[in-house]
C-alpha atoms as a PDB file:
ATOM      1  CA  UNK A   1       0.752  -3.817  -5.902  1.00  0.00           C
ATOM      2  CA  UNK A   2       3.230  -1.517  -7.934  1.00  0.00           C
ATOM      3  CA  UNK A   3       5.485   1.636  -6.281  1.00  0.00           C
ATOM      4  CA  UNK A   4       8.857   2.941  -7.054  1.00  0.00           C
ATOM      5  CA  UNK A   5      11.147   4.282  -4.879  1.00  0.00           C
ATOM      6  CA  UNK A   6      15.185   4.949  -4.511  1.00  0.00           C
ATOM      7  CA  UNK A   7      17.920   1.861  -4.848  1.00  0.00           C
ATOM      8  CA  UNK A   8      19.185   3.623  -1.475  1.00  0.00           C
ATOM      9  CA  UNK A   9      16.309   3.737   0.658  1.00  0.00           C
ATOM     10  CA  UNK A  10      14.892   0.363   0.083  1.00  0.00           C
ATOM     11  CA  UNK A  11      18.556  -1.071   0.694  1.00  0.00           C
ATOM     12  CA  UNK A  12      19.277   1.074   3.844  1.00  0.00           C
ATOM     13  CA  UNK A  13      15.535  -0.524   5.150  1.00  0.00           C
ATOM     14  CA  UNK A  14      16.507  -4.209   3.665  1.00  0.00           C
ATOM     15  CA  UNK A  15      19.753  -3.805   5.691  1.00  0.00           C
ATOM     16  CA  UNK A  16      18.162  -3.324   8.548  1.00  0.00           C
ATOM     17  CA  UNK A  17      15.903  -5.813   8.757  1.00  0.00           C
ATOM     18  CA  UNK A  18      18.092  -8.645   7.748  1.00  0.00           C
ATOM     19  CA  UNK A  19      19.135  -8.496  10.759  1.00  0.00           C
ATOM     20  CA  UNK A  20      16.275  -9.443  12.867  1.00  0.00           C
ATOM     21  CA  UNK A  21      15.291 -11.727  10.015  1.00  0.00           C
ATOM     22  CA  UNK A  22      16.398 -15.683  11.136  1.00  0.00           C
ATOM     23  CA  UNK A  23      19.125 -17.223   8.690  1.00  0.00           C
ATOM     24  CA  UNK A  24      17.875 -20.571   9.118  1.00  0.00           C
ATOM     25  CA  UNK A  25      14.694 -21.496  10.264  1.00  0.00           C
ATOM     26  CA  UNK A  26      11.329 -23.917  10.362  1.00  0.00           C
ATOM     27  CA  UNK A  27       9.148 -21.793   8.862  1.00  0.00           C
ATOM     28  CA  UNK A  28       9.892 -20.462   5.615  1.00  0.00           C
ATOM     29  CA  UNK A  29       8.091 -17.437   6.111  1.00  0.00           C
ATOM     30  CA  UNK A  30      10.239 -15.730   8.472  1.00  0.00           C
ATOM     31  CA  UNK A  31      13.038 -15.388   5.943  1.00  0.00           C
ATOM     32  CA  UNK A  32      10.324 -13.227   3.891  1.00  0.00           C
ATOM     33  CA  UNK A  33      10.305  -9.131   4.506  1.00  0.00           C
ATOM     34  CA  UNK A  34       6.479  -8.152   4.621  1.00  0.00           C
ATOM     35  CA  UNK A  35       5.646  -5.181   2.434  1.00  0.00           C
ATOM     36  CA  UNK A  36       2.294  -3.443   2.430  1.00  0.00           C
ATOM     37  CA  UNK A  37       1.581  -0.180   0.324  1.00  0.00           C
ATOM     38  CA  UNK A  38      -1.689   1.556   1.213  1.00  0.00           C
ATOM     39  CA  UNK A  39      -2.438   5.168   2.428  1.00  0.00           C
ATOM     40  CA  UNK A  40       0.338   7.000   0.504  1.00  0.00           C
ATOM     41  CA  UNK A  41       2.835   5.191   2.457  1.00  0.00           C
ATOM     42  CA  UNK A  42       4.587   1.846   2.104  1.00  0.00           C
ATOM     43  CA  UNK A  43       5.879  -0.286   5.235  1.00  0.00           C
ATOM     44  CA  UNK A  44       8.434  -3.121   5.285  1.00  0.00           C
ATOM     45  CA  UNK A  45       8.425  -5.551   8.633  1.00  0.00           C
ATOM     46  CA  UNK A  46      10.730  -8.581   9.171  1.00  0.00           C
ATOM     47  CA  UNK A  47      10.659 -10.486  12.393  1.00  0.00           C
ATOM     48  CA  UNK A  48      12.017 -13.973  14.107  1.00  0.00           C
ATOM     49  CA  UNK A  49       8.739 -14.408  16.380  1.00  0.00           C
ATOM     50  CA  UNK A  50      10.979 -12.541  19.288  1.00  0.00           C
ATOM     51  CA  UNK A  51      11.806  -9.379  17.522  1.00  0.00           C
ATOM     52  CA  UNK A  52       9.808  -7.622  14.873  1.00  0.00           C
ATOM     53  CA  UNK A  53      11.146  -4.402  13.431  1.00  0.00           C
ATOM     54  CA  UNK A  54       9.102  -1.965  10.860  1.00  0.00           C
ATOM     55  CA  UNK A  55      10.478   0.229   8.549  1.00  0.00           C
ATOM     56  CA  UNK A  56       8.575   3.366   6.090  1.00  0.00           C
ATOM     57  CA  UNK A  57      10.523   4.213   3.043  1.00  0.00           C
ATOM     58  CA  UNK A  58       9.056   7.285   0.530  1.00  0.00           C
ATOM     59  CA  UNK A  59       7.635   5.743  -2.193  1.00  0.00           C
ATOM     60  CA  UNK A  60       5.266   6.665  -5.373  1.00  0.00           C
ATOM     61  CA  UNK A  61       2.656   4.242  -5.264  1.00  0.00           C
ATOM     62  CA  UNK A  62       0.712   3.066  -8.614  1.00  0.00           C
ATOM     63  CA  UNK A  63      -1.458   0.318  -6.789  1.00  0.00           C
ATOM     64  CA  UNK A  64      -1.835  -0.729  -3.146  1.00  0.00           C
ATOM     65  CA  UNK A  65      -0.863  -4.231  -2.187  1.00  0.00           C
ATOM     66  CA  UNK A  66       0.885  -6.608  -0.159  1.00  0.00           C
ATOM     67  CA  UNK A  67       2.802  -9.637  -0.004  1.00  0.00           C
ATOM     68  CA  UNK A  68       5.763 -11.117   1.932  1.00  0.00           C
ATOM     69  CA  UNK A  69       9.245 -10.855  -0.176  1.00  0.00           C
ATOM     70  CA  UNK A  70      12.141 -13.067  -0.067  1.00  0.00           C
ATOM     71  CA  UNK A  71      14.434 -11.149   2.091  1.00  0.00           C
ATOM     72  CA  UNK A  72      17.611 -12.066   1.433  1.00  0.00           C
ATOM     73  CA  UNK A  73      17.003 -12.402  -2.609  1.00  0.00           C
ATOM     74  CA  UNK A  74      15.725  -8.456  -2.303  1.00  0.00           C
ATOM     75  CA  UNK A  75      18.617  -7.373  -0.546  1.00  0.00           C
ATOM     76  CA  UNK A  76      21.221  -9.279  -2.687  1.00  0.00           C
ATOM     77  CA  UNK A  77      19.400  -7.500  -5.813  1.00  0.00           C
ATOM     78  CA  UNK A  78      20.075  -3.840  -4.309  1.00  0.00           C
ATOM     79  CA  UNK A  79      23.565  -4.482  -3.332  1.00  0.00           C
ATOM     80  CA  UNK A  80      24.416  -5.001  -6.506  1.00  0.00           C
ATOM     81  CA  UNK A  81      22.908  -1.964  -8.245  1.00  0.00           C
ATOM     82  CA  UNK A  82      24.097   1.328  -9.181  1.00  0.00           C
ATOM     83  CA  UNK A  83      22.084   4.188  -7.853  1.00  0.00           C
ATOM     84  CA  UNK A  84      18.819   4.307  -9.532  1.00  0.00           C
ATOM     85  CA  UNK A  85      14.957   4.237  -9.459  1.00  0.00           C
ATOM     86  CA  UNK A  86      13.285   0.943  -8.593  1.00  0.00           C
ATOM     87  CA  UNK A  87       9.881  -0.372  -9.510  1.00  0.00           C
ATOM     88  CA  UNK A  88       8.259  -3.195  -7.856  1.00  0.00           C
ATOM     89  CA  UNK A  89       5.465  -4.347  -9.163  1.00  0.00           C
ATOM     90  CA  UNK A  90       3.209  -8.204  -7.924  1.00  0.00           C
ATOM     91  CA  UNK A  91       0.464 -10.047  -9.552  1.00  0.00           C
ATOM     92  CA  UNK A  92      -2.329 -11.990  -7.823  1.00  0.00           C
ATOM     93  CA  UNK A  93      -0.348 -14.948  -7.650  1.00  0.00           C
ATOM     94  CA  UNK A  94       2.440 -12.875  -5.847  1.00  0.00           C
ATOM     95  CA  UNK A  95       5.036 -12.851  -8.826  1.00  0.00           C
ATOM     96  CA  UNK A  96       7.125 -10.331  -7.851  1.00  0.00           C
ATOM     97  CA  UNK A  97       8.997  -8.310 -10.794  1.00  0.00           C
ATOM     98  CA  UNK A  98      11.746  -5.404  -9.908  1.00  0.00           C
ATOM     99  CA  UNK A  99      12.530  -3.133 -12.491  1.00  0.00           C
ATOM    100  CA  UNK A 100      15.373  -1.239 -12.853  1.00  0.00           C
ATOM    101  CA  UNK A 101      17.379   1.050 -15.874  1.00  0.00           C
ATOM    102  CA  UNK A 102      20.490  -2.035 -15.551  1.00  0.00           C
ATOM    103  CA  UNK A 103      17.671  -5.100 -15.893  1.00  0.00           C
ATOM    104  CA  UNK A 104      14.265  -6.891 -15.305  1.00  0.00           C
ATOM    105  CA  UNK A 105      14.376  -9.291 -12.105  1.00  0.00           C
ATOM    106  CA  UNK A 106      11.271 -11.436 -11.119  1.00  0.00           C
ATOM    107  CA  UNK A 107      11.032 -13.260  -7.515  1.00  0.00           C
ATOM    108  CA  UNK A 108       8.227 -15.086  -6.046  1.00  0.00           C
ATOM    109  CA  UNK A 109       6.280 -14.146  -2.962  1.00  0.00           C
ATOM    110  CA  UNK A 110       3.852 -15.861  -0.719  1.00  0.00           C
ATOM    111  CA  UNK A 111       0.606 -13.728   0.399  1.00  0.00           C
ATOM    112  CA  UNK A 112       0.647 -11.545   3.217  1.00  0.00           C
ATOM    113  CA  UNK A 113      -1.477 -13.641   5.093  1.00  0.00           C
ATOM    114  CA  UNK A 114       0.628 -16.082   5.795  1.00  0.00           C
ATOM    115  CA  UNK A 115       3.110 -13.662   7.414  1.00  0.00           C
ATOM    116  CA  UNK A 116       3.013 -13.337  11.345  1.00  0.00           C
ATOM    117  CA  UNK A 117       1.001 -10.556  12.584  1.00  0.00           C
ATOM    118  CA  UNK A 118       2.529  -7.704  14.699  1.00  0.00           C
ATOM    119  CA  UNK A 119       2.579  -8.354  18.499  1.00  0.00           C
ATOM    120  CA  UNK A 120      -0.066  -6.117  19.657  1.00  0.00           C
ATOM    121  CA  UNK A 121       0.384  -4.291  23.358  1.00  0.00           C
ATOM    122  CA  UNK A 122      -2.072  -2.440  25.127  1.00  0.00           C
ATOM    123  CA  UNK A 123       0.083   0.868  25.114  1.00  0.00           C
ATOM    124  CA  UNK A 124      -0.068   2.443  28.666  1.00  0.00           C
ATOM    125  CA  UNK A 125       2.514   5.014  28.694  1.00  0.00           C
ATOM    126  CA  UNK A 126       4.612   6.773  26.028  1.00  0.00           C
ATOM    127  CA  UNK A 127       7.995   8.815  26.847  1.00  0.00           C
ATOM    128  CA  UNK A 128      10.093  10.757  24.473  1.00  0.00           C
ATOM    129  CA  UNK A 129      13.863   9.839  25.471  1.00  0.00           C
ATOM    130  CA  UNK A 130      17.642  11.362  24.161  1.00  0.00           C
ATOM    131  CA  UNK A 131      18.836   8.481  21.986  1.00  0.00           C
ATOM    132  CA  UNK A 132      22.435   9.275  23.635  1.00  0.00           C
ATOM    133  CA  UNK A 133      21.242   8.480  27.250  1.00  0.00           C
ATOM    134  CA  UNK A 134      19.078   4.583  25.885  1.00  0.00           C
ATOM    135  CA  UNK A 135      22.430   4.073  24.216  1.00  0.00           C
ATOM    136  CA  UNK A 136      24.557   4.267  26.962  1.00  0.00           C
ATOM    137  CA  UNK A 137      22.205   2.686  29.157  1.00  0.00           C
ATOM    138  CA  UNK A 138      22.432  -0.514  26.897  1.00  0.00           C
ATOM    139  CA  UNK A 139      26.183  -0.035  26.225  1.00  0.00           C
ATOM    140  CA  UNK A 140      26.758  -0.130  30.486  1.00  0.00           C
ATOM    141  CA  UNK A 141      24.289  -2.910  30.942  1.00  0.00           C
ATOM    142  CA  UNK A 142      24.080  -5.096  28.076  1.00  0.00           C
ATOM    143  CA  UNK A 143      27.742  -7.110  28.185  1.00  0.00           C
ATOM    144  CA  UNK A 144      26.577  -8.547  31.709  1.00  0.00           C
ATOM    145  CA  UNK A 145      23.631 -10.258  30.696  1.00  0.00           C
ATOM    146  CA  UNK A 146      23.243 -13.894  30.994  1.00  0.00           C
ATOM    147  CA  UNK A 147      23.599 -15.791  28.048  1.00  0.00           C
ATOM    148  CA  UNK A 148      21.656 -19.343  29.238  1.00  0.00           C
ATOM    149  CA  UNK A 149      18.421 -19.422  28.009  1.00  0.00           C
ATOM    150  CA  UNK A 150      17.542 -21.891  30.885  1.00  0.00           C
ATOM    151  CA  UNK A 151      17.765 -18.455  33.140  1.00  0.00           C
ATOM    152  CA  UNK A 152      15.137 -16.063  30.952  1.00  0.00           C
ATOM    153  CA  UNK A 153      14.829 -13.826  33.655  1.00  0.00           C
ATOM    154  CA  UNK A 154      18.419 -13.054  33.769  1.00  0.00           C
ATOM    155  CA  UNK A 155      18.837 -12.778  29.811  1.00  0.00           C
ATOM    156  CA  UNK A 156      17.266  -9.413  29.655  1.00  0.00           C
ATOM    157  CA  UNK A 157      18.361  -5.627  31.501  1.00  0.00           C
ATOM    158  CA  UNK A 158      15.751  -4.619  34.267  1.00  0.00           C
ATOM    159  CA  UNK A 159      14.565  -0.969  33.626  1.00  0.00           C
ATOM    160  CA  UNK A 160      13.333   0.472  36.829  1.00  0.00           C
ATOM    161  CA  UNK A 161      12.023   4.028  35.689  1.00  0.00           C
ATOM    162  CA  UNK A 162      11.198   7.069  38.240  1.00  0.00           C
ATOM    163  CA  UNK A 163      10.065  10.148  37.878  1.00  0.00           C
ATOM    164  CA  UNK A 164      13.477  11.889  37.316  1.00  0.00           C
ATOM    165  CA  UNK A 165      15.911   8.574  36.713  1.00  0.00           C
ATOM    166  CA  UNK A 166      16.274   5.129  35.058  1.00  0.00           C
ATOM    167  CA  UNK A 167      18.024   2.766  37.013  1.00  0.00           C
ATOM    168  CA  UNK A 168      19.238  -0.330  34.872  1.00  0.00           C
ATOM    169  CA  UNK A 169      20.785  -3.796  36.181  1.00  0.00           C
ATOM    170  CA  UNK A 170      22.044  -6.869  34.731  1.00  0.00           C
ATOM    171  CA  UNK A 171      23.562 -10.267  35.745  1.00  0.00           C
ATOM    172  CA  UNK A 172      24.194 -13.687  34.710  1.00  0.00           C
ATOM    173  CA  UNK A 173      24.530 -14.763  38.162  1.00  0.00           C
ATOM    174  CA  UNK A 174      28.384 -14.297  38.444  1.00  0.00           C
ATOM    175  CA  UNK A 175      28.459 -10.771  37.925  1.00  0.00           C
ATOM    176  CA  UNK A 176      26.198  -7.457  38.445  1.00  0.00           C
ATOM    177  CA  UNK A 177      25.720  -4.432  37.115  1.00  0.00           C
ATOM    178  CA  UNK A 178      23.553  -1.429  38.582  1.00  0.00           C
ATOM    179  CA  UNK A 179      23.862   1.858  36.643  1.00  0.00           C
ATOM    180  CA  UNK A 180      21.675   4.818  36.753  1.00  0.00           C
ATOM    181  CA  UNK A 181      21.276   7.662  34.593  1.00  0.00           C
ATOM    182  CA  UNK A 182      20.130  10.956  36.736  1.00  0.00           C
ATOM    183  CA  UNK A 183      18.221  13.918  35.543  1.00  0.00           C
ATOM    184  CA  UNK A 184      16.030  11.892  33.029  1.00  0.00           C
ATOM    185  CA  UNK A 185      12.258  13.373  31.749  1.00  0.00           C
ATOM    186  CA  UNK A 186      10.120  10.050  32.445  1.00  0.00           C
ATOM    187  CA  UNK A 187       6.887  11.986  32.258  1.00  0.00           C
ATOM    188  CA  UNK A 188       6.490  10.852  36.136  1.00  0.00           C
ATOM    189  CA  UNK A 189       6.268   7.816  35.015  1.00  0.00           C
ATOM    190  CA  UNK A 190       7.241   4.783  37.460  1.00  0.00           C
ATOM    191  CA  UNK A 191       7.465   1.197  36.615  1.00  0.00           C
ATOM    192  CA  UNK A 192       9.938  -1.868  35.973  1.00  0.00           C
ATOM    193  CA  UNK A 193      10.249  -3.072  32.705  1.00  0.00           C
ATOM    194  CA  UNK A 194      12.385  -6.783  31.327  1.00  0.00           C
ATOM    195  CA  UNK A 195      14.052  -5.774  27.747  1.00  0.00           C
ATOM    196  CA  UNK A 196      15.521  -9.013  26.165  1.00  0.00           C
ATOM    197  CA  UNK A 197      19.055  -8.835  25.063  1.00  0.00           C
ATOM    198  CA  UNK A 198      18.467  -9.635  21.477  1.00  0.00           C
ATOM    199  CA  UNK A 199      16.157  -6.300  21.191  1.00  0.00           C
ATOM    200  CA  UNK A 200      18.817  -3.829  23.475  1.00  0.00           C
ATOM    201  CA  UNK A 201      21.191  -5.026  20.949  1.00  0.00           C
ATOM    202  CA  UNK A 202      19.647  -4.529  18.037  1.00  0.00           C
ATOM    203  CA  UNK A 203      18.040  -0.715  19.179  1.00  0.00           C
ATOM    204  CA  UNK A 204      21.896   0.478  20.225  1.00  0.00           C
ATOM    205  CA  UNK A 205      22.621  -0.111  16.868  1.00  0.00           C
ATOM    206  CA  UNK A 206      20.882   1.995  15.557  1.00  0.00           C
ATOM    207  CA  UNK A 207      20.806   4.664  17.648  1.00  0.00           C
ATOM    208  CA  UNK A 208      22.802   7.916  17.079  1.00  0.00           C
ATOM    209  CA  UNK A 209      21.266  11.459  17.771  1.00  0.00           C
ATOM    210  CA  UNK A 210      17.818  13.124  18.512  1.00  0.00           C
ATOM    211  CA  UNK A 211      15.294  11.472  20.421  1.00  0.00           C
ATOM    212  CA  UNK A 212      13.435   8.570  20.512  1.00  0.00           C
ATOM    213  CA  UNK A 213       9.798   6.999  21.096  1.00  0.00           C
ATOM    214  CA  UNK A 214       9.227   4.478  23.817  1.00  0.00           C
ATOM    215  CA  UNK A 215       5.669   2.747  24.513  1.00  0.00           C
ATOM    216  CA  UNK A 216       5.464   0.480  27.515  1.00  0.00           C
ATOM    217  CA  UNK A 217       2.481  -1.284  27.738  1.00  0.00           C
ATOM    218  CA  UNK A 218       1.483  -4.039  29.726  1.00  0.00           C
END
């Protein structure tokens, strides 16, 4: 595997995914960031078995690969460079070596196989939504949420979508919260769906403007 690509863009997707990625965990492999080039375009996925976020930066890529990355050691590498080009290159035994204008760096990987797959969902509807609207959904809902994990069903914001509204409600049992945003395009689609607080947290983050893509599947 070898591809170059900006000191900006990998950071910016490094960033993001360090923060699904566990600090401290049993298996090793979570604190890795999974990077596969193929197909003209080259993916990076971190996850903690609960959440698993993906991220496509532009690239030029040399030779198609993969292999999982020491997170952490990647991002501390790019936070302390100037702006520049970046080449990242692996062997067969998944020696990793970044090179950069300021220096050589080398890290070692572990094969992609040994990386969790992606949680795969029978996709049964797909709505296009203002980012705005999720956001303030989550930002209305989110701080009443339960936060025993002994109570899973109230650690999570119940979606209940019409044809022309989303209706959201949390509580951890003391308190409850019921707000619903009017006027919505759900495609006529109706349904109830359980998002976990960890993943409404993590989405209002980084949401800002435009819309975004939502698959519910079963």
């Amino acid at each position: 595997m070898k591809f170059s690509t900006s000191k900006t863009e990998l950071q910016q997707a490094l960033q993001k995914l360090s923060r699904v990625s566990p600090t401290r965990s049993t298996l090793p492999i979570l604190g890795c960031v999974l990077i596969e080039s193929s197909n003209e375009r080259t993916t990076l996925r971190a996850t903690d078995l609960e959440l698993t976020v993906e991220s496509e930066i532009s690239v030029s890529i040399e030779n198609e690969g993969s292999l999982a990355a020491p997170l952490k050691q990647l991002l501390d590498i790019t936070n302390e460079l100037a702006e520049t080009r970046i080449t990242i290159s692996a062997d067969d035994r998944n020696k990793i070596e970044i090179q950069t204008d300021m220096g050589v760096y080398n890290l070692m990987g572990k094969p992609a196989e040994e990386f969790p797959a992606s949680p795969e969902t029978e996709q049964t509807k797909k709505l296009s939504l203002p980012a705005k609207t999720v956001k303030s959904i989550i930002d209305k809902t989110l701080f009443a949420v339960s936060r025993d994990d002994l109570k899973p069903a109230l650690t999570g914001v119940l979606f209940r979508f019409a044809p022309k509204s989303i209706t959201a409600v949390s509580t951890d049992g003391h308190r409850l919260v019921r707000y619903k945003e009017q006027n919505v395009d759900t495609l006529n689609f109706s349904g109830d769906v359980l998002a976990p607080k960890k993943f409404l947290s993590y989405l209002s983050s980084q949401l800002s403007t435009g819309d975004i893509g939502v698959s519910i599947g079963d």
